[in-house]
Protein backbone atom coordinates (compact mmCIF):
# COMPACT_ATOMS: atom_id res chain seq x y z
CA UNK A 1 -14.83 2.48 8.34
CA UNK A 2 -13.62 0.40 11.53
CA UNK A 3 -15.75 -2.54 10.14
CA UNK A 4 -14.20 -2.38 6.85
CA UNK A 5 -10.83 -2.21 8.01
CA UNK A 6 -11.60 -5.19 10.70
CA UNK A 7 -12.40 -7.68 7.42
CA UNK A 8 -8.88 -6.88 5.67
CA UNK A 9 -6.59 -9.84 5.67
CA UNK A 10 -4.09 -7.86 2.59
CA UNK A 11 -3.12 -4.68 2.03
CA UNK A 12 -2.16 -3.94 -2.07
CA UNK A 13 -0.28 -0.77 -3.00
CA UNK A 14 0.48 1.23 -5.65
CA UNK A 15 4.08 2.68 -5.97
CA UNK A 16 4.55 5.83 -7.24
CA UNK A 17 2.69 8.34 -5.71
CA UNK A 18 1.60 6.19 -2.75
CA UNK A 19 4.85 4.47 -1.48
CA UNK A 20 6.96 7.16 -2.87
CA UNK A 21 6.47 11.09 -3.83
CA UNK A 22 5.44 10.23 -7.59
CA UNK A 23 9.31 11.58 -8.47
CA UNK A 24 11.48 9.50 -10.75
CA UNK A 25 15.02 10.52 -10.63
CA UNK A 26 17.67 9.34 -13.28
CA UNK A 27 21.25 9.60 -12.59
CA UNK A 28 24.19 10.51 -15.54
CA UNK A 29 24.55 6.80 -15.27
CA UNK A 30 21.34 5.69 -16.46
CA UNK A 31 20.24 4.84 -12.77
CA UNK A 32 16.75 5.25 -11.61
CA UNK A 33 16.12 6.52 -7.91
CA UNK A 34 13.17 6.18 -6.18
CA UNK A 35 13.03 7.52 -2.32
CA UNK A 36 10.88 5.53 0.17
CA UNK A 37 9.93 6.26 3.71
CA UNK A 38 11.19 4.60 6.50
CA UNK A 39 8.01 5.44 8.97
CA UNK A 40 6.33 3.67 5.86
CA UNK A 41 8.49 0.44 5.59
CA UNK A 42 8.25 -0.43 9.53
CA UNK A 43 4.14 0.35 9.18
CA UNK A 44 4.17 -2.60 6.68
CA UNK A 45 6.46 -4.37 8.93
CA UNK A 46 3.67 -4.65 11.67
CA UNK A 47 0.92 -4.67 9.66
CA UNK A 48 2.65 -8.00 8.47
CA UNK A 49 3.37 -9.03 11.67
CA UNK A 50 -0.11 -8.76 12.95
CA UNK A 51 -1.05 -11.54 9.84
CA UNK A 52 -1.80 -8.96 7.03
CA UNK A 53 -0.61 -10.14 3.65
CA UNK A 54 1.50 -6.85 1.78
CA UNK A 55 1.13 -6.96 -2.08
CA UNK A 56 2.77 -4.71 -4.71
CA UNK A 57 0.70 -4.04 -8.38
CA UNK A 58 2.48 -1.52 -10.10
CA UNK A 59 2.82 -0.02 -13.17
CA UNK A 60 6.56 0.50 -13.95
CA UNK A 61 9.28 -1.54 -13.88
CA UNK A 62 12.20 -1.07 -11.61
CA UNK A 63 14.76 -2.67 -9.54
CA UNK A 64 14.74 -0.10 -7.13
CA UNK A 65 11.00 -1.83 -6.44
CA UNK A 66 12.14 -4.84 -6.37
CA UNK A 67 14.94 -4.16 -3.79
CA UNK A 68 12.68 -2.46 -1.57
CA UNK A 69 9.96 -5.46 -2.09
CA UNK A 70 12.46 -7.74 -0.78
CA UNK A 71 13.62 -5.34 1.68
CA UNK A 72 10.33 -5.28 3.42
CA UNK A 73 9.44 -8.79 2.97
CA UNK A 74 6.98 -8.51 -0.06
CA UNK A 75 6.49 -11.37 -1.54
CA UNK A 76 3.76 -10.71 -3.94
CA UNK A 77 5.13 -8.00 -6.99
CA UNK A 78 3.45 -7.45 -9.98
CA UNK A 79 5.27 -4.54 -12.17
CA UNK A 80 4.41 -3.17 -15.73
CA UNK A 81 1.02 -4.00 -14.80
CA UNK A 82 -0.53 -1.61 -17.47
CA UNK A 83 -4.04 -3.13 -16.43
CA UNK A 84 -4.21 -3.46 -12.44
CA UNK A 85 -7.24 -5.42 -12.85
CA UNK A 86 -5.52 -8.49 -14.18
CA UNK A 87 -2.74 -9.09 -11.12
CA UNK A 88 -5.67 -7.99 -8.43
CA UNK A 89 -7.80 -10.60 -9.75
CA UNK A 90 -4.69 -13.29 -10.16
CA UNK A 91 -3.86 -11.79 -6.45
CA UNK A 92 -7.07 -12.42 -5.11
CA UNK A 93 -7.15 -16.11 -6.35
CA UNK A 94 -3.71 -17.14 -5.72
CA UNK A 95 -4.80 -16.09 -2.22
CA UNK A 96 -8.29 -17.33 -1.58
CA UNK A 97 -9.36 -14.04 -1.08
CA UNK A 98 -12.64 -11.99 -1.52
CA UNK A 99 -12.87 -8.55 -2.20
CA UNK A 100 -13.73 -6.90 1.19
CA UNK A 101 -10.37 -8.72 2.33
CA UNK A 102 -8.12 -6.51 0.50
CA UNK A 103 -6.96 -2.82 1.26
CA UNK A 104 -5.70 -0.88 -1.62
CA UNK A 105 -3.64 2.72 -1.96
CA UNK A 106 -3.86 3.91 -4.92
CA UNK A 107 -3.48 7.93 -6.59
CA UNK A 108 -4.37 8.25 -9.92
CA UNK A 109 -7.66 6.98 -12.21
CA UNK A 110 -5.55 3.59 -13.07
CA UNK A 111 -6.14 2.83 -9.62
CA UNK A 112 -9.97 3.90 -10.03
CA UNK A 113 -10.89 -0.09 -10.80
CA UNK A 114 -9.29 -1.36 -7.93
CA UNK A 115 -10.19 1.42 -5.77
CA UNK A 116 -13.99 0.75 -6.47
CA UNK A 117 -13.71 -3.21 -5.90
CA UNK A 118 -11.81 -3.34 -2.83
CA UNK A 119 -13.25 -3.61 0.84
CA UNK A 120 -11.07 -0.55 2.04
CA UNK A 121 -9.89 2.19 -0.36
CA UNK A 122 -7.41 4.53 0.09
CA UNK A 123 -5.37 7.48 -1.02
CA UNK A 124 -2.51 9.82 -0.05
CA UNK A 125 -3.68 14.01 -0.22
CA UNK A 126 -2.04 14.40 -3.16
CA UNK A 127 -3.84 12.02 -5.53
CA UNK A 128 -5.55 13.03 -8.58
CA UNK A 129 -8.38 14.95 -7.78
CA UNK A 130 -11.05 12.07 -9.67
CA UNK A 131 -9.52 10.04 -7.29
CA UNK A 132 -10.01 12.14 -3.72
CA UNK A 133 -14.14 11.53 -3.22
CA UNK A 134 -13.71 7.80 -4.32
CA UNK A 135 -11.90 6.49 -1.34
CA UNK A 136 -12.84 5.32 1.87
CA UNK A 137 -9.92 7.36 3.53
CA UNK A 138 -7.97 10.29 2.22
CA UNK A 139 -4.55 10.21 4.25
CA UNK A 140 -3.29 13.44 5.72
CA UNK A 141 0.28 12.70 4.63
CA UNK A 142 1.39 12.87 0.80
CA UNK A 143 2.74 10.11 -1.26
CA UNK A 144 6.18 8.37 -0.21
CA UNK A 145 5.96 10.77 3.40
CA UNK A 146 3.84 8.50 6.06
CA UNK A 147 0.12 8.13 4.21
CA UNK A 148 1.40 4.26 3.89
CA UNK A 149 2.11 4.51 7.69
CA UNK A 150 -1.02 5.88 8.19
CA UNK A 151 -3.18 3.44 6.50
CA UNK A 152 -1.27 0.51 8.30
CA UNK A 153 -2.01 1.89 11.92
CA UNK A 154 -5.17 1.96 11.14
CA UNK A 155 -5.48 -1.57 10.28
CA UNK A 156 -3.71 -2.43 13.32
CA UNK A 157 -6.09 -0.65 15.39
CA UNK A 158 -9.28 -1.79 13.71
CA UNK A 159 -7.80 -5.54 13.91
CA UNK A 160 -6.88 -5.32 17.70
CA UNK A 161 -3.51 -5.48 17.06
CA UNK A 162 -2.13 -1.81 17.72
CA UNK A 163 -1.42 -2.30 21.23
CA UNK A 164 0.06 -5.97 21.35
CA UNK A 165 2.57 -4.79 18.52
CA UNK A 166 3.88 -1.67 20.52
CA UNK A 167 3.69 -1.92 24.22
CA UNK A 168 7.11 -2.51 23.97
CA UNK A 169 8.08 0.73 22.66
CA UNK A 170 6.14 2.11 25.09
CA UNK A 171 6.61 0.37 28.25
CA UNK A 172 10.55 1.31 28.92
């Protein structure tokens, strides 16, 4: 696994399910809501730091995606992607990228052609069971409640990264 996650240069994820519980929540007012972790968002925040690309292929469309895209500094969005294949392979050209470059988090079987292309593949513990013995790494954590986190500190470590980005929290 460590010399998998060494290679990866972007990490791709899947929304619902992965970056948040899989719940969509509509107001009287017609307004969605969506509810994302913050342990999540600052993972993605280092994991960018340390030179790792952050990508978005989703299939809905929502604002409340696109404000926490631009939130968290993600520049590359692809929604009401019915067919993930399409953006990952638009992704993965725009960039200049190959394959075992690219981390992916993905829950359900529309994830399943992604999942089996990329160079690290992984998945929160409550995905779809077709999806569980696919992956490279099952996360501990549910959807939308750290898995993200946990997938990012592990491409920190792997990369060499981990201890550059945090010695300041710890050294008070």
């Amino acid at each position: 696994m460590e010399s998998k996650l060494a290679k990866i240069k972007l990490l791709l994820l899947d929304v619902d399910g992965i970056m948040t519980d899989g719940r969509i929540i509509y107001d009287n007012q017609g307004n969605e809501l969506k509810s994302f972790d913050v342990k999540d968002g600052h993972g993605l925040k280092m994991v960018q730091r340390a030179g790792i690309k952050v990508g978005i292929i989703t299939g809905r469309q929502s604002e409340v995606v696109a404000r926490r895209a631009k939130e968290l500094g993600i520049e590359i969005l692809y929604q009401k992607a019915l067919t993930k294949l399409d953006p990952y392979r638009e992704i993965l050209a725009a960039e200049g990228l190959a394959d075992e470059q690219v981390a992916y988090m993905g829950d359900d079987v529309v994830d399943l052609p992604i999942l089996r292309r990329v160079g690290f593949s992984a998945t929160v513990s409550d995905a779809v069971s077709d999806v569980l013995p696919l992956v490279d790494y099952v996360a501990k954590r549910p959807g939308g409640r750290g898995a993200v986190r946990e997938v990012c500190d592990l491409l920190l470590k792997a990369s060499g990264k981990w201890e550059s980005l945090t010695e300041k929290y710890f050294s008070s």
